[in-house]
PDB file of N, CA and C in Angstrom:
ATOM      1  N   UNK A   1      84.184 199.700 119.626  1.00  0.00           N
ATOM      2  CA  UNK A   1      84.110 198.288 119.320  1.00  0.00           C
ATOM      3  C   UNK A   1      84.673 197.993 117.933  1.00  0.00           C
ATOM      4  N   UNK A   2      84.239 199.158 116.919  1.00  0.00           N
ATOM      5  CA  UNK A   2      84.846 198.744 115.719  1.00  0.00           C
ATOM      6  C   UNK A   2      86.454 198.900 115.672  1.00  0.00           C
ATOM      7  N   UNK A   3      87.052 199.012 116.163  1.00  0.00           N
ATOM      8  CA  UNK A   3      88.515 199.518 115.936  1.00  0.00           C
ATOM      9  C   UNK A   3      89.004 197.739 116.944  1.00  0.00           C
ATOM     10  N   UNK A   4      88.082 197.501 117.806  1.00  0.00           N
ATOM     11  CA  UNK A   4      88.636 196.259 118.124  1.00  0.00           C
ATOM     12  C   UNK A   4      89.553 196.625 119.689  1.00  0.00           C
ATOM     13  N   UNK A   5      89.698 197.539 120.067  1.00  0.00           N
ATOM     14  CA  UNK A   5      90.845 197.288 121.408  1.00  0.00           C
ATOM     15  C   UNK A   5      90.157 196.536 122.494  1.00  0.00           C
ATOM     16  N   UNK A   6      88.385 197.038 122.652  1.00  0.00           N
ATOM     17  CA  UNK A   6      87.806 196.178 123.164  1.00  0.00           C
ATOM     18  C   UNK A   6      87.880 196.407 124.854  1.00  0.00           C
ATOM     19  N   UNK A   7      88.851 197.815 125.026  1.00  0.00           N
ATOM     20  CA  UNK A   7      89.564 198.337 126.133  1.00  0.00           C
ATOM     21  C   UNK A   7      88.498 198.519 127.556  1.00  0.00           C
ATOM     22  N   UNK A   8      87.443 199.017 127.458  1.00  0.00           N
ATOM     23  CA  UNK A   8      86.765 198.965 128.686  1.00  0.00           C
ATOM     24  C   UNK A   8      86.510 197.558 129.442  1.00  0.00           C
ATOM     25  N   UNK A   9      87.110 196.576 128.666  1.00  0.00           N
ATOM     26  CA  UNK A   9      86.662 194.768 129.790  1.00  0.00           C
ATOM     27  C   UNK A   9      88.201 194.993 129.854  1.00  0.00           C
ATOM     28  N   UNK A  10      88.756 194.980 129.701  1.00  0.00           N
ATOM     29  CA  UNK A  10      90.342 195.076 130.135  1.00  0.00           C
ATOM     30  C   UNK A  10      91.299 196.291 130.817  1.00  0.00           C
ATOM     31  N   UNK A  11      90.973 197.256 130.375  1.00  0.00           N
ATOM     32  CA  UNK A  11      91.966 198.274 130.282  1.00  0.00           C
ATOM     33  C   UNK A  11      91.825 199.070 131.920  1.00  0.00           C
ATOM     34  N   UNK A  12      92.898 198.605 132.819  1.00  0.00           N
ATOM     35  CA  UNK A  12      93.422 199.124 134.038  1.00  0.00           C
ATOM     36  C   UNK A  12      92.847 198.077 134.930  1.00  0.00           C
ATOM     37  N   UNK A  13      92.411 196.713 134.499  1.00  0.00           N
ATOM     38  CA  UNK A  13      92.487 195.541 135.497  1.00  0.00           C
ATOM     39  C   UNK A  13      93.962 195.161 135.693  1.00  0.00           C
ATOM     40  N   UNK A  14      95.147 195.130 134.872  1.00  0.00           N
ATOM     41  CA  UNK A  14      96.430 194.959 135.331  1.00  0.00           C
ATOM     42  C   UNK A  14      96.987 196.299 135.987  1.00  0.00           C
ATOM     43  N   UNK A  15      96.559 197.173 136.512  1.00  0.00           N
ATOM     44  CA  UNK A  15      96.911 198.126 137.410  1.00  0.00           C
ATOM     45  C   UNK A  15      96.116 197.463 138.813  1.00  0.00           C
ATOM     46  N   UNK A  16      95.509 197.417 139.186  1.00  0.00           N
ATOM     47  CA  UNK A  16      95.268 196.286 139.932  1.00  0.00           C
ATOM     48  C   UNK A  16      95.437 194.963 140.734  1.00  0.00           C
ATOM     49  N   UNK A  17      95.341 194.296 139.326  1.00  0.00           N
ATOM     50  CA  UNK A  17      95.561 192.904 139.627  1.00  0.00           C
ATOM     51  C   UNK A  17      97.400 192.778 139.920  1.00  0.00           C
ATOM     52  N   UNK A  18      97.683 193.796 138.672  1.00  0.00           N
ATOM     53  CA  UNK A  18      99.431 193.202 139.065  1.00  0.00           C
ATOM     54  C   UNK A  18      99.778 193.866 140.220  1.00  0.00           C
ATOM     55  N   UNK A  19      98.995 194.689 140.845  1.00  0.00           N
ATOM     56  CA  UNK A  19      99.660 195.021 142.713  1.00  0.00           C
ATOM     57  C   UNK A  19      99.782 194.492 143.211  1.00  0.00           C
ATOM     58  N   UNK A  20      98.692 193.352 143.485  1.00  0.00           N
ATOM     59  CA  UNK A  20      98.222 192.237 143.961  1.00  0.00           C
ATOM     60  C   UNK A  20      99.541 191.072 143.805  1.00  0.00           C
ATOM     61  N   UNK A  21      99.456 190.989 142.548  1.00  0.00           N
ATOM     62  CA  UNK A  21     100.278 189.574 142.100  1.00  0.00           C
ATOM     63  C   UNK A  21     102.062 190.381 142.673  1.00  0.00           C
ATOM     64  N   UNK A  22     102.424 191.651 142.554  1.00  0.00           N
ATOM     65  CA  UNK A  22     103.214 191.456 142.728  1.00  0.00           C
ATOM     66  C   UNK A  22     103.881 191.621 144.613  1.00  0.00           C
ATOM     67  N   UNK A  23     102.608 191.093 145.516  1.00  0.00           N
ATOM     68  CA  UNK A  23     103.097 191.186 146.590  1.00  0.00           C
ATOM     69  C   UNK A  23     103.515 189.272 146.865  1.00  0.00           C
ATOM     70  N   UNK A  24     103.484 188.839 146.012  1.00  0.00           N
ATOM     71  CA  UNK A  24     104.277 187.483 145.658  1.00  0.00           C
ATOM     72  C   UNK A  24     102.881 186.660 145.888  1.00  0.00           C
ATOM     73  N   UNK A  25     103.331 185.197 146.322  1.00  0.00           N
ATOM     74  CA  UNK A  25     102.483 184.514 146.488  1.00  0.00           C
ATOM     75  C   UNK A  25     100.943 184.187 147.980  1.00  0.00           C
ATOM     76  N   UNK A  26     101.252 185.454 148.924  1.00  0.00           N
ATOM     77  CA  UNK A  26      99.594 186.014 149.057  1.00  0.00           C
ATOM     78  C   UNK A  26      99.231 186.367 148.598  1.00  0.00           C
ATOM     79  N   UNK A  27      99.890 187.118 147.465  1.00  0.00           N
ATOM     80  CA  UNK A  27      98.751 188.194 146.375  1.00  0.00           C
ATOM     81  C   UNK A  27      97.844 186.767 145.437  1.00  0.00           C
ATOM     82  N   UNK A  28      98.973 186.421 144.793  1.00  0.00           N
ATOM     83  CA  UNK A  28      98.611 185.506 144.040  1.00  0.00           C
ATOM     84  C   UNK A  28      97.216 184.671 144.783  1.00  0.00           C
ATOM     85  N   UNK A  29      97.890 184.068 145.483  1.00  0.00           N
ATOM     86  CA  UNK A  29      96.727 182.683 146.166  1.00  0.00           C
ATOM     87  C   UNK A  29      95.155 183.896 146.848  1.00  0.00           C
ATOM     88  N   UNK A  30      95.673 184.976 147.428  1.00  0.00           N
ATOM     89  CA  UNK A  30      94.286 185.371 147.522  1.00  0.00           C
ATOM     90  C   UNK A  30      93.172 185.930 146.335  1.00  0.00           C
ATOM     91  N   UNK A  31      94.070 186.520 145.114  1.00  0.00           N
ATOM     92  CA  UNK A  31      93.445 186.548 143.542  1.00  0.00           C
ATOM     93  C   UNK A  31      92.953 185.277 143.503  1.00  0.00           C
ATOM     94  N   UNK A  32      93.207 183.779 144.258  1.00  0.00           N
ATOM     95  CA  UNK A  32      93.101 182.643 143.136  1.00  0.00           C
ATOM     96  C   UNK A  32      92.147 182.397 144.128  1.00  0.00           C
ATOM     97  N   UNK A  33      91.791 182.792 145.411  1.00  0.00           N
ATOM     98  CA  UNK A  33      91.186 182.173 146.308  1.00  0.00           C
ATOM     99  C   UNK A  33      89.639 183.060 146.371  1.00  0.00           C
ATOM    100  N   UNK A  34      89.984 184.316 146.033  1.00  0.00           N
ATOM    101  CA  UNK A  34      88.718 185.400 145.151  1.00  0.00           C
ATOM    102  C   UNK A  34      88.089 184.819 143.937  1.00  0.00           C
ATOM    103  N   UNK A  35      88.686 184.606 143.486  1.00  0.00           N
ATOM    104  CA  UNK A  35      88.110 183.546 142.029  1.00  0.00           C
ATOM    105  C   UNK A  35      87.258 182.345 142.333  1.00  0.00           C
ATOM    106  N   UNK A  36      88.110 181.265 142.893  1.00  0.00           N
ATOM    107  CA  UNK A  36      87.516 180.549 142.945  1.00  0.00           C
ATOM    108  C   UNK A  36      86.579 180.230 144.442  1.00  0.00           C
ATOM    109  N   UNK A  37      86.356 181.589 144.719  1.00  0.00           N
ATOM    110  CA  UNK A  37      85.000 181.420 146.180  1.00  0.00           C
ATOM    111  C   UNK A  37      83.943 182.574 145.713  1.00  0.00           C
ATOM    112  N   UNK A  38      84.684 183.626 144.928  1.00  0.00           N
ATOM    113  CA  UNK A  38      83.634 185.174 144.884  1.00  0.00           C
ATOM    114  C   UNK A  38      82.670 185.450 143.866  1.00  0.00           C
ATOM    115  N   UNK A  39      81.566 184.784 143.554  1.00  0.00           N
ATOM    116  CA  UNK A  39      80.949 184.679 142.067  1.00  0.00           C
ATOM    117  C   UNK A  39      81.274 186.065 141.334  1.00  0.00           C
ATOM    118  N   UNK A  40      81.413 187.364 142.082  1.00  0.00           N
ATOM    119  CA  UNK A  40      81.569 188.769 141.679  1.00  0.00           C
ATOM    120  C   UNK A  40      82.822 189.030 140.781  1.00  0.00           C
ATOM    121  N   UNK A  41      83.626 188.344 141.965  1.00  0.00           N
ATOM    122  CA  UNK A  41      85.084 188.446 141.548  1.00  0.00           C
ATOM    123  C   UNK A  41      85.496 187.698 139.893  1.00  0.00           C
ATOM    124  N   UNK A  42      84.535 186.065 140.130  1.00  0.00           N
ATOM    125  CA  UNK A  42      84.676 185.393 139.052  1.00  0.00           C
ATOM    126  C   UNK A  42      84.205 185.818 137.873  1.00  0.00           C
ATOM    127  N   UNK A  43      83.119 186.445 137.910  1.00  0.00           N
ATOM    128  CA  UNK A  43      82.242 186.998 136.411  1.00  0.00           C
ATOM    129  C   UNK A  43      83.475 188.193 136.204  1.00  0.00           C
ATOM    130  N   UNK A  44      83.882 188.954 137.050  1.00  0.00           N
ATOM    131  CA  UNK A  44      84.779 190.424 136.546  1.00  0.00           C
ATOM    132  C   UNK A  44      85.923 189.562 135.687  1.00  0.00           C
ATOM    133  N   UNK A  45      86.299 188.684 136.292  1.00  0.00           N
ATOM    134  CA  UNK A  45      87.777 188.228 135.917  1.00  0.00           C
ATOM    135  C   UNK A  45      87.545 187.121 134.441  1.00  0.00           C
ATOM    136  N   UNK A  46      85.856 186.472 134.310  1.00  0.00           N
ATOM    137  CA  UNK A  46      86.037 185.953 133.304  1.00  0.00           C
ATOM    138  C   UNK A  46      85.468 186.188 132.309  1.00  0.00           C
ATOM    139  N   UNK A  47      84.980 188.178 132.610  1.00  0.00           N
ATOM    140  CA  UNK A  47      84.345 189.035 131.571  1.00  0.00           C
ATOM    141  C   UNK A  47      85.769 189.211 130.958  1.00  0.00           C
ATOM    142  N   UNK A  48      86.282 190.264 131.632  1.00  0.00           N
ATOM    143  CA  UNK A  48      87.795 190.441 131.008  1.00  0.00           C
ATOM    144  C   UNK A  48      88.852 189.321 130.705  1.00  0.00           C
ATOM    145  N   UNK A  49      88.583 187.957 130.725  1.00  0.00           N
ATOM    146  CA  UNK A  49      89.648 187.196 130.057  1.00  0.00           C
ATOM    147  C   UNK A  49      88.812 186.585 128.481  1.00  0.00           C
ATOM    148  N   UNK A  50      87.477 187.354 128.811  1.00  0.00           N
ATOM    149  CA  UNK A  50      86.929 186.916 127.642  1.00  0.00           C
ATOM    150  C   UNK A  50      87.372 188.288 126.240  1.00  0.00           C
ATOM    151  N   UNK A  51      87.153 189.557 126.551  1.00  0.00           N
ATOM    152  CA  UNK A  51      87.761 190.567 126.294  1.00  0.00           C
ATOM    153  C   UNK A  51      89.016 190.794 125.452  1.00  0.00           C
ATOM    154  N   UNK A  52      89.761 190.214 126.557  1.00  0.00           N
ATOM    155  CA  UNK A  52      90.939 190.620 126.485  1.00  0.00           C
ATOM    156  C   UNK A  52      91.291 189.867 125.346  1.00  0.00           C
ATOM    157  N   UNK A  53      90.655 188.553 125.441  1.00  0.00           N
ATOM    158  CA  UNK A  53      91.201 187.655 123.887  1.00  0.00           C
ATOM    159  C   UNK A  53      90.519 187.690 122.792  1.00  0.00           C
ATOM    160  N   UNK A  54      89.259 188.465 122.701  1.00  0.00           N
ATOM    161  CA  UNK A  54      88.879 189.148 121.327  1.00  0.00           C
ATOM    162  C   UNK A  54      89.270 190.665 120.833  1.00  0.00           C
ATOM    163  N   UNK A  55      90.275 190.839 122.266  1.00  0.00           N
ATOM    164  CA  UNK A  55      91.065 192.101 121.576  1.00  0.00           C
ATOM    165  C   UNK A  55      91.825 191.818 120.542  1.00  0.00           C
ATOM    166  N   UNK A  56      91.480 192.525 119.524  1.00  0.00           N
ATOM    167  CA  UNK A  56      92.453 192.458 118.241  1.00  0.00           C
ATOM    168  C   UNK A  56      93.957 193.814 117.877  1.00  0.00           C
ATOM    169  N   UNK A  57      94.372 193.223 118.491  1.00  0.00           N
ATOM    170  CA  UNK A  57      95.680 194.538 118.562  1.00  0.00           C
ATOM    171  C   UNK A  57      96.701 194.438 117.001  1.00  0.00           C
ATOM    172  N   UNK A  58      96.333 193.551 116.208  1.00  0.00           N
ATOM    173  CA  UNK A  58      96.949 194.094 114.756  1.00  0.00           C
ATOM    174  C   UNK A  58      95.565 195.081 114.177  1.00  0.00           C
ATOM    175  N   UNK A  59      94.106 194.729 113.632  1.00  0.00           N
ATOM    176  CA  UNK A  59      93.338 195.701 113.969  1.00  0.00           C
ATOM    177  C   UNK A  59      93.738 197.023 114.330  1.00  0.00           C
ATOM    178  N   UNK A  60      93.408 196.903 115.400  1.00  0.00           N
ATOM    179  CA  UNK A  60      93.990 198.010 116.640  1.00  0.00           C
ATOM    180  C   UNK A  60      95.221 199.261 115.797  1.00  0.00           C
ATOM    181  N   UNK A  61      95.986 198.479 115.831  1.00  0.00           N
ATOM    182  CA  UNK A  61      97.431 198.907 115.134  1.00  0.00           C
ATOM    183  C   UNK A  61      97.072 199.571 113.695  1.00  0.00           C
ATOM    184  N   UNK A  62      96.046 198.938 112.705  1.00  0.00           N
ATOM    185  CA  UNK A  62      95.416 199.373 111.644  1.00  0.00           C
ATOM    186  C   UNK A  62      94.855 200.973 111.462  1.00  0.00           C
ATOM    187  N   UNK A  63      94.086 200.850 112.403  1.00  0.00           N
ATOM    188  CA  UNK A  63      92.973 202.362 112.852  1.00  0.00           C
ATOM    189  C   UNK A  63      94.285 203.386 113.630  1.00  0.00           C
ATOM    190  N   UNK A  64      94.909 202.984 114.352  1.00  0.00           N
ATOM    191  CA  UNK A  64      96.423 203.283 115.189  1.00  0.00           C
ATOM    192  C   UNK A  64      96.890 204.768 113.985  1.00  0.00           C
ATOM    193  N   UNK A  65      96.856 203.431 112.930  1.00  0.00           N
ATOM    194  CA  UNK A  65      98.005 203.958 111.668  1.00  0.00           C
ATOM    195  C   UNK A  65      97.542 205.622 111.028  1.00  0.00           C
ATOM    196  N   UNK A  66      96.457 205.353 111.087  1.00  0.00           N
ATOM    197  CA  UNK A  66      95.429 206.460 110.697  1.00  0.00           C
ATOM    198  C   UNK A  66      96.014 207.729 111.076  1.00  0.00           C
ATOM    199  N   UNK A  67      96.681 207.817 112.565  1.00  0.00           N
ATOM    200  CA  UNK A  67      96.859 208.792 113.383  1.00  0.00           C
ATOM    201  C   UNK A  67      98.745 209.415 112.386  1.00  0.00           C
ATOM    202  N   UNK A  68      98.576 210.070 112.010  1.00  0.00           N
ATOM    203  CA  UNK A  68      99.828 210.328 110.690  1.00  0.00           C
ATOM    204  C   UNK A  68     100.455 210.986 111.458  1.00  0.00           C
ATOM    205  N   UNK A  69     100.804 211.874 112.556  1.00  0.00           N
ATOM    206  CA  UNK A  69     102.299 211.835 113.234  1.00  0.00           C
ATOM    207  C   UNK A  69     102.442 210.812 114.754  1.00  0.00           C
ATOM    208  N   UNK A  70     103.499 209.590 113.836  1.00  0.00           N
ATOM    209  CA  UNK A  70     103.806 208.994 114.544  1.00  0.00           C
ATOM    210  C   UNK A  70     104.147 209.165 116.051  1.00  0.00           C
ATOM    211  N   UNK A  71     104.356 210.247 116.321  1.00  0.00           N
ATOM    212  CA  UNK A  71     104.990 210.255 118.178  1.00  0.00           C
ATOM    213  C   UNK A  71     103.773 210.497 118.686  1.00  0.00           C
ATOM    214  N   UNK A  72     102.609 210.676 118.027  1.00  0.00           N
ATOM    215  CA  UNK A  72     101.258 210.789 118.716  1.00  0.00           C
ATOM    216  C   UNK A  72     100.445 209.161 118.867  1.00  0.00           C
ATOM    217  N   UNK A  73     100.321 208.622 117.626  1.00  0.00           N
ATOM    218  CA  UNK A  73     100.237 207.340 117.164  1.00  0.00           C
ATOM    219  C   UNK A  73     100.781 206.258 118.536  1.00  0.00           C
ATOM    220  N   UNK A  74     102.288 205.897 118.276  1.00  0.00           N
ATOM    221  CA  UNK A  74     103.175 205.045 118.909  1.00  0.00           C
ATOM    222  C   UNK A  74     103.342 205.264 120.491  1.00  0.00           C
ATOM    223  N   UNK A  75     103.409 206.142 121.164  1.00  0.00           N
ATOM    224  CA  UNK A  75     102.957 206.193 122.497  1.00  0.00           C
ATOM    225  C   UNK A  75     101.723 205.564 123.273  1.00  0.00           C
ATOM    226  N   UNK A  76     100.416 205.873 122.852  1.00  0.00           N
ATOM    227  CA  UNK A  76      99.309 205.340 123.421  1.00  0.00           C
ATOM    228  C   UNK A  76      98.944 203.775 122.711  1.00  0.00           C
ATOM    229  N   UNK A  77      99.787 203.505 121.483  1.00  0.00           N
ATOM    230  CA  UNK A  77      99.238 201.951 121.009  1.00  0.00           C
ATOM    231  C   UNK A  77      99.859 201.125 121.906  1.00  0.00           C
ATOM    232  N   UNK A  78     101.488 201.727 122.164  1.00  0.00           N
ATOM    233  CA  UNK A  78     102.562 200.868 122.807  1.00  0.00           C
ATOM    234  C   UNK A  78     101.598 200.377 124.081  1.00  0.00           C
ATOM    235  N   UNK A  79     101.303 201.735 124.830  1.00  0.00           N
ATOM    236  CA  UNK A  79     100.721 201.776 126.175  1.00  0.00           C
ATOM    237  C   UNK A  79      99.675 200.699 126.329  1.00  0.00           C
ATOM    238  N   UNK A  80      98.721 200.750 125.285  1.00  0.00           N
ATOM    239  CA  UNK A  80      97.257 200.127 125.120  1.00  0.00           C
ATOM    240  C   UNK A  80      98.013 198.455 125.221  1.00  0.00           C
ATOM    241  N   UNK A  81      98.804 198.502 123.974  1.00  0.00           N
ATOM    242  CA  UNK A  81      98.886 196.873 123.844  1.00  0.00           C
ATOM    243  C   UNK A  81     100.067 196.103 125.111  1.00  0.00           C
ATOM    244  N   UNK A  82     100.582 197.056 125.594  1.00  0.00           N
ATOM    245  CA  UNK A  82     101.676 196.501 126.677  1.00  0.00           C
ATOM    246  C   UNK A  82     100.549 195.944 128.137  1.00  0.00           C
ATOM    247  N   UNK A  83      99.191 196.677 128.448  1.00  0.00           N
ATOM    248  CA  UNK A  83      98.042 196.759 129.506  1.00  0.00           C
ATOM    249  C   UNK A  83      97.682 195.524 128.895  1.00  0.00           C
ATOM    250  N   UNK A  84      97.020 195.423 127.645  1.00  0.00           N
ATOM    251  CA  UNK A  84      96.593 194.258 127.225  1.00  0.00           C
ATOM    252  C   UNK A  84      96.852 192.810 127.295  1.00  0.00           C
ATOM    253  N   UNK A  85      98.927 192.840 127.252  1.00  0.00           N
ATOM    254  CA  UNK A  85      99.411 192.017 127.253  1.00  0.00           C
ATOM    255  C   UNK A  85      99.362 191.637 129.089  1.00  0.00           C
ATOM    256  N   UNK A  86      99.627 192.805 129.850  1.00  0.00           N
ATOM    257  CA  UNK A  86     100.129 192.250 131.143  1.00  0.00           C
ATOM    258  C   UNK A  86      98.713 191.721 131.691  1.00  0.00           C
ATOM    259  N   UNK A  87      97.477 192.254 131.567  1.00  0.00           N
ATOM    260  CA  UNK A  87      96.260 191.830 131.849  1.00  0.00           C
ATOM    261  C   UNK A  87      95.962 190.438 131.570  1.00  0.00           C
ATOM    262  N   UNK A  88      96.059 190.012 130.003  1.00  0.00           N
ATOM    263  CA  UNK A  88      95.905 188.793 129.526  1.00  0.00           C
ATOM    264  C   UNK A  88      96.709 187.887 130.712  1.00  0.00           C
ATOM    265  N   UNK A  89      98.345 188.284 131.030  1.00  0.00           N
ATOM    266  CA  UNK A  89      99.090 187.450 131.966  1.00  0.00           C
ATOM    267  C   UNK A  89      98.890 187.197 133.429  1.00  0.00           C
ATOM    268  N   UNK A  90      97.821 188.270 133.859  1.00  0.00           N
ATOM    269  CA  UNK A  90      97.765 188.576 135.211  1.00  0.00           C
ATOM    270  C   UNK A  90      96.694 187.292 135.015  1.00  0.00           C
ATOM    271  N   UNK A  91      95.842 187.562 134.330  1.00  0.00           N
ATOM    272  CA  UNK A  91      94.651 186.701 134.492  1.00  0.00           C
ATOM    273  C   UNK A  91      95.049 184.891 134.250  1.00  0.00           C
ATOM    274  N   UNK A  92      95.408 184.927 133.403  1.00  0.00           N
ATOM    275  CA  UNK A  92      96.644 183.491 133.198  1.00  0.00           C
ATOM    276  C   UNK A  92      96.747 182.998 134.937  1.00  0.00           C
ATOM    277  N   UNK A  93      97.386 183.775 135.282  1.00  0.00           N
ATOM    278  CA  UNK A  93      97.965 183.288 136.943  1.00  0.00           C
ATOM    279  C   UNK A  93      96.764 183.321 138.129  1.00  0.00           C
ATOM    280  N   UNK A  94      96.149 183.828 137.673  1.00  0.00           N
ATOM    281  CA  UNK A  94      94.652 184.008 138.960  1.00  0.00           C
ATOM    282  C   UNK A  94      94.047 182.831 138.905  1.00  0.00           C
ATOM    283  N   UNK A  95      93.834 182.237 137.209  1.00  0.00           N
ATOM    284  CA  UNK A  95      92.902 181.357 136.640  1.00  0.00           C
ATOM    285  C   UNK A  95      93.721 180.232 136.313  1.00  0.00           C
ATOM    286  N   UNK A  96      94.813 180.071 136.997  1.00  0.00           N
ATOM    287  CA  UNK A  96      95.698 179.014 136.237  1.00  0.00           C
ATOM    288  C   UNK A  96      95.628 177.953 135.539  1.00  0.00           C
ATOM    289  N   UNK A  97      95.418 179.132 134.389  1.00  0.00           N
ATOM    290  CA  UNK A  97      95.462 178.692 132.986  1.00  0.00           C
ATOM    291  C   UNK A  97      96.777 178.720 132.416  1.00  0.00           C
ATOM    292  N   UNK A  98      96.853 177.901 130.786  1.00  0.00           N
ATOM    293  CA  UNK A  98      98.462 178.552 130.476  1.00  0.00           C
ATOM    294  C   UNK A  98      97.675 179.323 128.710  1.00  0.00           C
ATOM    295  N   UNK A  99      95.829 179.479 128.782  1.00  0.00           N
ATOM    296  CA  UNK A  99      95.661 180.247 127.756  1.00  0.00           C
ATOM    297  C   UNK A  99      94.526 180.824 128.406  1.00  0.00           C
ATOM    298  N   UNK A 100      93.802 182.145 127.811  1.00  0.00           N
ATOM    299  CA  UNK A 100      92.697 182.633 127.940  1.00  0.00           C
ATOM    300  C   UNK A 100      91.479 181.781 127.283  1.00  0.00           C
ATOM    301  N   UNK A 101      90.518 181.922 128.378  1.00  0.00           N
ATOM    302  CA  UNK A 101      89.556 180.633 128.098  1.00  0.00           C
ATOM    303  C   UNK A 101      89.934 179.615 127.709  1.00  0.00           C
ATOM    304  N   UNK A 102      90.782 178.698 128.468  1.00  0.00           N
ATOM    305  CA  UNK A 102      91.588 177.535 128.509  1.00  0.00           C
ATOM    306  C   UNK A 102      90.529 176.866 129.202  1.00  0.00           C
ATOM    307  N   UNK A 103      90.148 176.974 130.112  1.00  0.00           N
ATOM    308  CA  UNK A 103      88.005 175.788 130.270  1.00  0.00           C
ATOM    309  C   UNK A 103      87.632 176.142 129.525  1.00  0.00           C
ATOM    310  N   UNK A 104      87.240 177.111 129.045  1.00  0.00           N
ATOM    311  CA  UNK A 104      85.855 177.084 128.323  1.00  0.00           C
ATOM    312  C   UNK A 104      86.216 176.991 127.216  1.00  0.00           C
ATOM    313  N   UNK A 105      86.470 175.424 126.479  1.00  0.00           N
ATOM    314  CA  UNK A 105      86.317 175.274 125.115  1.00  0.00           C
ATOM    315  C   UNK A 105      85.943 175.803 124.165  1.00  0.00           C
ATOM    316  N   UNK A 106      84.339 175.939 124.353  1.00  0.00           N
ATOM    317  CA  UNK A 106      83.039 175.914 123.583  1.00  0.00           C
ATOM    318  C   UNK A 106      83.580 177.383 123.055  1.00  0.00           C
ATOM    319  N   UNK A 107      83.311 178.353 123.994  1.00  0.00           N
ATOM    320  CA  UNK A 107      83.368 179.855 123.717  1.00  0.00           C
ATOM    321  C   UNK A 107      85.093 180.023 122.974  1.00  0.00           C
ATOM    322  N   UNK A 108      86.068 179.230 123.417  1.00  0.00           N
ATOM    323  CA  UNK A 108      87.136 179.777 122.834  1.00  0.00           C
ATOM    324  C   UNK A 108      87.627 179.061 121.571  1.00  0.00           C
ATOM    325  N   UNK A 109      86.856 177.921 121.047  1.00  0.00           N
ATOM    326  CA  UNK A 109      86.483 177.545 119.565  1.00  0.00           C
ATOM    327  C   UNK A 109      85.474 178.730 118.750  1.00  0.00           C
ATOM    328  N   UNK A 110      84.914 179.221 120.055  1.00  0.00           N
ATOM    329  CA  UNK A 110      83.792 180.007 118.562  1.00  0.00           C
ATOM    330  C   UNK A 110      84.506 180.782 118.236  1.00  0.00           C
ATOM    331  N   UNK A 111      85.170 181.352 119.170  1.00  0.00           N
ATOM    332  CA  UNK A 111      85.902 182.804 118.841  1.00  0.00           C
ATOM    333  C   UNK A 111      86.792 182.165 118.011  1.00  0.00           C
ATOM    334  N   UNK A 112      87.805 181.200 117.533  1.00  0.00           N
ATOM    335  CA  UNK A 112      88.687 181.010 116.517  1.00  0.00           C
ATOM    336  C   UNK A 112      87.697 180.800 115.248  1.00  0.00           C
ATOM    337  N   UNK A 113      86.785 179.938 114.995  1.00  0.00           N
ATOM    338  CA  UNK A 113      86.040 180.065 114.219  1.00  0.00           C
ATOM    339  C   UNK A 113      85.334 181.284 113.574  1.00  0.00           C
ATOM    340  N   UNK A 114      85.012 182.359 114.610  1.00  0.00           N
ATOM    341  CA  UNK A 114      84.918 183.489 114.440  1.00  0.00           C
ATOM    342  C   UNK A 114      85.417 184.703 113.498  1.00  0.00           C
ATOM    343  N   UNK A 115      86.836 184.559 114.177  1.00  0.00           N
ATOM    344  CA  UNK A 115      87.501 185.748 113.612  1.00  0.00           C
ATOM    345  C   UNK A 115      87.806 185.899 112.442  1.00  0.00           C
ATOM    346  N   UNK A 116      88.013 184.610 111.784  1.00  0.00           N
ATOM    347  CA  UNK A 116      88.643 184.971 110.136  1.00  0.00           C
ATOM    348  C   UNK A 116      86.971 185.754 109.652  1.00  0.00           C
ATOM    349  N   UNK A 117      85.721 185.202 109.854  1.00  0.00           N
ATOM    350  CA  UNK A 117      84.710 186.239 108.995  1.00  0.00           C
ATOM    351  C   UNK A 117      84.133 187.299 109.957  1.00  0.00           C
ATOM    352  N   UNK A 118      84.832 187.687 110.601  1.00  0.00           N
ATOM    353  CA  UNK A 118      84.723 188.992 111.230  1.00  0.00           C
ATOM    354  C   UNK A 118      85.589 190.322 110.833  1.00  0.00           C
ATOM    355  N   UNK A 119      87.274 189.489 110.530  1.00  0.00           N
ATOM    356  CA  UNK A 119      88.271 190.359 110.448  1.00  0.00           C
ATOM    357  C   UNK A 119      88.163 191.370 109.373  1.00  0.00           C
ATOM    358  N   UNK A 120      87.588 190.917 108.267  1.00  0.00           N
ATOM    359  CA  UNK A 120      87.081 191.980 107.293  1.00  0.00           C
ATOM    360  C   UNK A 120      86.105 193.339 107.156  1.00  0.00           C
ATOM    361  N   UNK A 121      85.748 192.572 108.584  1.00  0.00           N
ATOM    362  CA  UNK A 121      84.829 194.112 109.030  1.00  0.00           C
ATOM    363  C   UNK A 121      85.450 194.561 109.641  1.00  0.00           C
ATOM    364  N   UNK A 122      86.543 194.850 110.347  1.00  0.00           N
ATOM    365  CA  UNK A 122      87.573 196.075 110.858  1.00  0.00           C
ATOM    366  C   UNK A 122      88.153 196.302 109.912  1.00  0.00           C
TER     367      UNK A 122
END
């Protein structure tokens, strides 16, 4: 948690989800039709879009740096933050949203309010 990747609510839902999305638009509409009928489906998908956007991947990249030969370093951050990114997008399209926690105001004001007196503790 302290390093921030935040990786177990996110990390290998876009192995998944993008199978899904990429069998075109049944994948899509049945992700969107799981969402919005499957309370199961909905809490998984709006644990990890909650996740995924208090992942802090400059953070991340910080603690990353630590790791002093780079070809060890730059392989698994690339990996981490490329999952992160396609996850954040998969979920975008399930929840058609055009941001993470794009309804839920409330929670995605706290978290901006949040982070600047948090960031000093990573």
């Amino acid at each position: 948690m302290q390093s921030r990747f935040n990786s177990p609510g996110w990390y290998g839902r876009d192995s998944t989800l993008g199978r899904m999305l990429k069998r075109g638009r049944a994948g899509r509409e049945l992700l969107r039709e799981m969402h919005a009928k499957w309370p199961f489906f909905r809490t998984l998908i709006d644990n990890a879009q909650l996740v995924t956007l208090t992942a802090d991947m400059g953070i991340a990249r910080v603690y990353a740096s630590m790791v002093t030969d780079s070809r060890v370093r730059h392989k698994p951050l690339t990996f981490l933050e490329a999952e992160c990114a396609r996850t954040g997008a998969a979920i975008l399209v399930i929840t058609s949203q055009r941001k993470l926690l794009g309804r839920d105001t409330v929670r995605r004001k706290f978290i901006e309010l949040r982070d600047p007196y948090i960031d000093p503790l990573g």
